[in-house]
C-alpha atoms as a PDB file:
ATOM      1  CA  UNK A   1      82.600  73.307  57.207  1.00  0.00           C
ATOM      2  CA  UNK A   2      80.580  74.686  54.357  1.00  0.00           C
ATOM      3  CA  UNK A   3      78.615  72.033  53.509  1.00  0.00           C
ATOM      4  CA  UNK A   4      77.675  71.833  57.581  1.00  0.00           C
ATOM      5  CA  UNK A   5      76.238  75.402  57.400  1.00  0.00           C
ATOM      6  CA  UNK A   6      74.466  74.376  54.091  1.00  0.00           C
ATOM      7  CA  UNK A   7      72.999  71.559  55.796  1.00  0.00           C
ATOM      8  CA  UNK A   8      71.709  73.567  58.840  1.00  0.00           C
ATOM      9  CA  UNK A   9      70.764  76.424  56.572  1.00  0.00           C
ATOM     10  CA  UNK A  10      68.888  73.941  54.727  1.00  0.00           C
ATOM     11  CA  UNK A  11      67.312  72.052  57.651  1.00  0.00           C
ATOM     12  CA  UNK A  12      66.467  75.544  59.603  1.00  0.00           C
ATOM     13  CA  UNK A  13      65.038  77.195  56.263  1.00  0.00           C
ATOM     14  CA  UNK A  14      64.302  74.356  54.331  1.00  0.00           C
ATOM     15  CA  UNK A  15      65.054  72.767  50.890  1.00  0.00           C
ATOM     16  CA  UNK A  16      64.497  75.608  48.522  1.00  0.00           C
ATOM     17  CA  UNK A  17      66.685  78.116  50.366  1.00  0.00           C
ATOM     18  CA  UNK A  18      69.685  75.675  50.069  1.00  0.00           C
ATOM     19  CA  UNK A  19      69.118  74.744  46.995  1.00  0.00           C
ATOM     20  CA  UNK A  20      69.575  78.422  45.947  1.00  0.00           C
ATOM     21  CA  UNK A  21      72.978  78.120  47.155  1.00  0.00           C
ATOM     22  CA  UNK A  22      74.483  75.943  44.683  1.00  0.00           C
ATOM     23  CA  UNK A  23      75.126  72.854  46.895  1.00  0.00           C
ATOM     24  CA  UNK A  24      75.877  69.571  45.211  1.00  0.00           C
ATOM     25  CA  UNK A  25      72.871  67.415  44.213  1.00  0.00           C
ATOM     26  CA  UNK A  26      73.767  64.436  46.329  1.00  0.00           C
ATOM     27  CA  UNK A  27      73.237  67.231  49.651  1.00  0.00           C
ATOM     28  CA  UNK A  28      70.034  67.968  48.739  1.00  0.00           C
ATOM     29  CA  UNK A  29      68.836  64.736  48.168  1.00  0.00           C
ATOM     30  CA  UNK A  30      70.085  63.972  51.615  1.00  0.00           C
ATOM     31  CA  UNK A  31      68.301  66.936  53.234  1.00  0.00           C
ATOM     32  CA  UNK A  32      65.451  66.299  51.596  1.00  0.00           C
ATOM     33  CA  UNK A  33      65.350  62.615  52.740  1.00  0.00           C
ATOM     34  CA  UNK A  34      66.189  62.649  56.016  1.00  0.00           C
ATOM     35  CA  UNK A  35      64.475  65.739  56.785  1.00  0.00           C
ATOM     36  CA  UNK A  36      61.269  64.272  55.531  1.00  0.00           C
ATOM     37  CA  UNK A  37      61.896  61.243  57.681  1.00  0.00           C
ATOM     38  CA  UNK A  38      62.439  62.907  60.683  1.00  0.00           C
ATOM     39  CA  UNK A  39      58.858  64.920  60.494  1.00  0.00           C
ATOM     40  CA  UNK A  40      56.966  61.407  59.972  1.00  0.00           C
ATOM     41  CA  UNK A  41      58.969  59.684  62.678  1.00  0.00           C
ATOM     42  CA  UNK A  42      59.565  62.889  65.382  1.00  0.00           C
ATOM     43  CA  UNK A  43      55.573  62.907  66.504  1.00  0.00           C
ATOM     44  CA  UNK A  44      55.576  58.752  67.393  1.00  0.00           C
ATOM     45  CA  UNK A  45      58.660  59.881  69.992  1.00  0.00           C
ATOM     46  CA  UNK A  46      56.657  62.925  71.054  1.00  0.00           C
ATOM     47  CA  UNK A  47      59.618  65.655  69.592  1.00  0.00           C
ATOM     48  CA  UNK A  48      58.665  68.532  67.729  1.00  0.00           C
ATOM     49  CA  UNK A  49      59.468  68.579  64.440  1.00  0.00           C
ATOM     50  CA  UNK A  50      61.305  71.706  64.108  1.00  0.00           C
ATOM     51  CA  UNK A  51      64.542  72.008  65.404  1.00  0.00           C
ATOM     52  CA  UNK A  52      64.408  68.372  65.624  1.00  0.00           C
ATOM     53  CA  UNK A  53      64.943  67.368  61.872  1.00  0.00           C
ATOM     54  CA  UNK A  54      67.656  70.282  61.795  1.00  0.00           C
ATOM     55  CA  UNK A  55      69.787  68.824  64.505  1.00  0.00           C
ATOM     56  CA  UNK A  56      69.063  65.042  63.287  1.00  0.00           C
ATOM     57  CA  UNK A  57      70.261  66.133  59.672  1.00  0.00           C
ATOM     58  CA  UNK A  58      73.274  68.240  60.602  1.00  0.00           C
ATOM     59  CA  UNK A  59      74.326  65.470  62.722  1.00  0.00           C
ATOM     60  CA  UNK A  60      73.286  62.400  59.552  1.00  0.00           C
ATOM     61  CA  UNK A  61      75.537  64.845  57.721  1.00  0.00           C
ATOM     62  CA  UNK A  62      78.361  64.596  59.918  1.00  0.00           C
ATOM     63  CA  UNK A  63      78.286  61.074  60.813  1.00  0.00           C
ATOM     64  CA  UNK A  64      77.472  59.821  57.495  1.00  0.00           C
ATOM     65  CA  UNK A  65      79.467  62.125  55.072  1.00  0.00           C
ATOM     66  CA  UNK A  66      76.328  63.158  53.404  1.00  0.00           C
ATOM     67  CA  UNK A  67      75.383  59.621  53.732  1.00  0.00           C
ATOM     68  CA  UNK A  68      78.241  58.567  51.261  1.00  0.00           C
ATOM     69  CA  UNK A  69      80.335  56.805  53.703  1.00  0.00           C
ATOM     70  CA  UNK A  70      81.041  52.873  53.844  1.00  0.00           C
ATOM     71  CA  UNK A  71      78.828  52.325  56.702  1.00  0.00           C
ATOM     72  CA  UNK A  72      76.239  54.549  55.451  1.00  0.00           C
ATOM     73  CA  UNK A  73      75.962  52.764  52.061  1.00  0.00           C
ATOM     74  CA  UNK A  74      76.261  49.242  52.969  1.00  0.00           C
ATOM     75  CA  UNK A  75      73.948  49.197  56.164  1.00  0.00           C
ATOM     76  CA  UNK A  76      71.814  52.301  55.859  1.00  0.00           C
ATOM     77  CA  UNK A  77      73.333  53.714  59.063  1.00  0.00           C
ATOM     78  CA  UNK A  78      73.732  57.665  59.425  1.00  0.00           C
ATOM     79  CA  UNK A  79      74.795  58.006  62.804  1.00  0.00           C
ATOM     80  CA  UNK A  80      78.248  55.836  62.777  1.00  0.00           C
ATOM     81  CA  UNK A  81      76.716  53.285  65.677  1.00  0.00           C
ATOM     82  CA  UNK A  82      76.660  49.602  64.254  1.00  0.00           C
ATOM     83  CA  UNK A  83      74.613  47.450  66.368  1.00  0.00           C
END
Protein backbone atom coordinates (compact mmCIF):
# COMPACT_ATOMS: atom_id res chain seq x y z
CA UNK A 1 0.00 0.00 0.00
CA UNK A 2 2.88 2.36 0.50
CA UNK A 3 4.52 2.15 -2.48
CA UNK A 4 0.79 2.84 -4.23
CA UNK A 5 0.59 6.23 -2.40
CA UNK A 6 4.29 6.84 -3.43
CA UNK A 7 3.40 6.21 -6.86
CA UNK A 8 0.34 8.57 -6.92
CA UNK A 9 2.20 11.06 -4.79
CA UNK A 10 4.76 10.86 -7.34
CA UNK A 11 2.55 10.94 -10.46
CA UNK A 12 0.19 13.88 -8.86
CA UNK A 13 3.39 15.94 -7.66
CA UNK A 14 5.90 14.64 -9.75
CA UNK A 15 9.37 12.95 -9.62
CA UNK A 16 11.26 15.14 -7.24
CA UNK A 17 8.64 15.11 -4.48
CA UNK A 18 8.82 11.24 -4.39
CA UNK A 19 12.06 11.00 -4.66
CA UNK A 20 12.34 12.98 -1.37
CA UNK A 21 10.61 10.20 0.20
CA UNK A 22 13.12 7.59 0.12
CA UNK A 23 11.41 5.17 -2.35
CA UNK A 24 13.48 2.45 -3.92
CA UNK A 25 15.37 3.35 -7.13
CA UNK A 26 13.68 0.81 -9.34
CA UNK A 27 10.07 3.09 -8.41
CA UNK A 28 11.40 6.00 -9.60
CA UNK A 29 12.74 4.83 -12.61
CA UNK A 30 9.31 3.48 -13.27
CA UNK A 31 7.55 6.79 -12.56
CA UNK A 32 9.76 8.52 -14.38
CA UNK A 33 9.32 6.27 -17.49
CA UNK A 34 5.99 5.73 -17.76
CA UNK A 35 5.01 9.05 -16.70
CA UNK A 36 7.06 10.54 -19.46
CA UNK A 37 5.40 8.17 -21.87
CA UNK A 38 2.10 8.90 -21.05
CA UNK A 39 2.58 12.93 -21.70
CA UNK A 40 4.04 12.12 -25.36
CA UNK A 41 1.37 9.55 -26.09
CA UNK A 42 -1.92 11.22 -24.01
CA UNK A 43 -2.29 14.32 -26.74
CA UNK A 44 -2.42 11.68 -30.06
CA UNK A 45 -5.69 10.10 -27.97
CA UNK A 46 -6.89 13.62 -27.20
CA UNK A 47 -6.49 13.06 -22.97
CA UNK A 48 -5.03 15.58 -20.94
CA UNK A 49 -2.00 14.91 -19.58
CA UNK A 50 -2.56 15.50 -16.03
CA UNK A 51 -4.45 13.24 -14.14
CA UNK A 52 -4.00 11.02 -16.99
CA UNK A 53 -0.28 9.87 -16.47
CA UNK A 54 -1.21 9.65 -12.61
CA UNK A 55 -3.96 7.15 -13.07
CA UNK A 56 -1.99 5.25 -16.03
CA UNK A 57 1.10 4.94 -13.57
CA UNK A 58 -0.71 4.00 -10.38
CA UNK A 59 -2.46 1.47 -12.33
CA UNK A 60 1.33 0.22 -14.47
CA UNK A 61 2.27 0.01 -10.80
CA UNK A 62 -0.32 -2.26 -9.80
CA UNK A 63 -0.56 -4.43 -12.70
CA UNK A 64 3.02 -4.70 -13.31
CA UNK A 65 4.60 -4.82 -9.75
CA UNK A 66 6.60 -1.79 -10.49
CA UNK A 67 7.08 -3.32 -13.80
CA UNK A 68 9.14 -6.25 -12.21
CA UNK A 69 6.71 -8.93 -12.85
CA UNK A 70 7.14 -11.98 -15.39
CA UNK A 71 4.87 -10.56 -17.87
CA UNK A 72 6.15 -7.18 -17.49
CA UNK A 73 9.80 -8.20 -18.15
CA UNK A 74 9.49 -10.66 -20.82
CA UNK A 75 6.82 -8.84 -23.08
CA UNK A 76 6.95 -5.22 -22.00
CA UNK A 77 3.33 -5.39 -20.81
CA UNK A 78 2.21 -3.16 -17.70
CA UNK A 79 -1.31 -3.67 -17.64
CA UNK A 80 -1.52 -7.71 -17.13
CA UNK A 81 -3.61 -8.09 -20.71
CA UNK A 82 -1.57 -10.44 -23.14
CA UNK A 83 -2.87 -10.20 -26.54
Amino acid sequence: MRLLAIAIVAAIAGPVQARRMSEPGYVSGFIDTVSAAVRTVAPEFGLRERPTDAFVTSHAAISSGWGRSTLAAKHFNLFGIKA
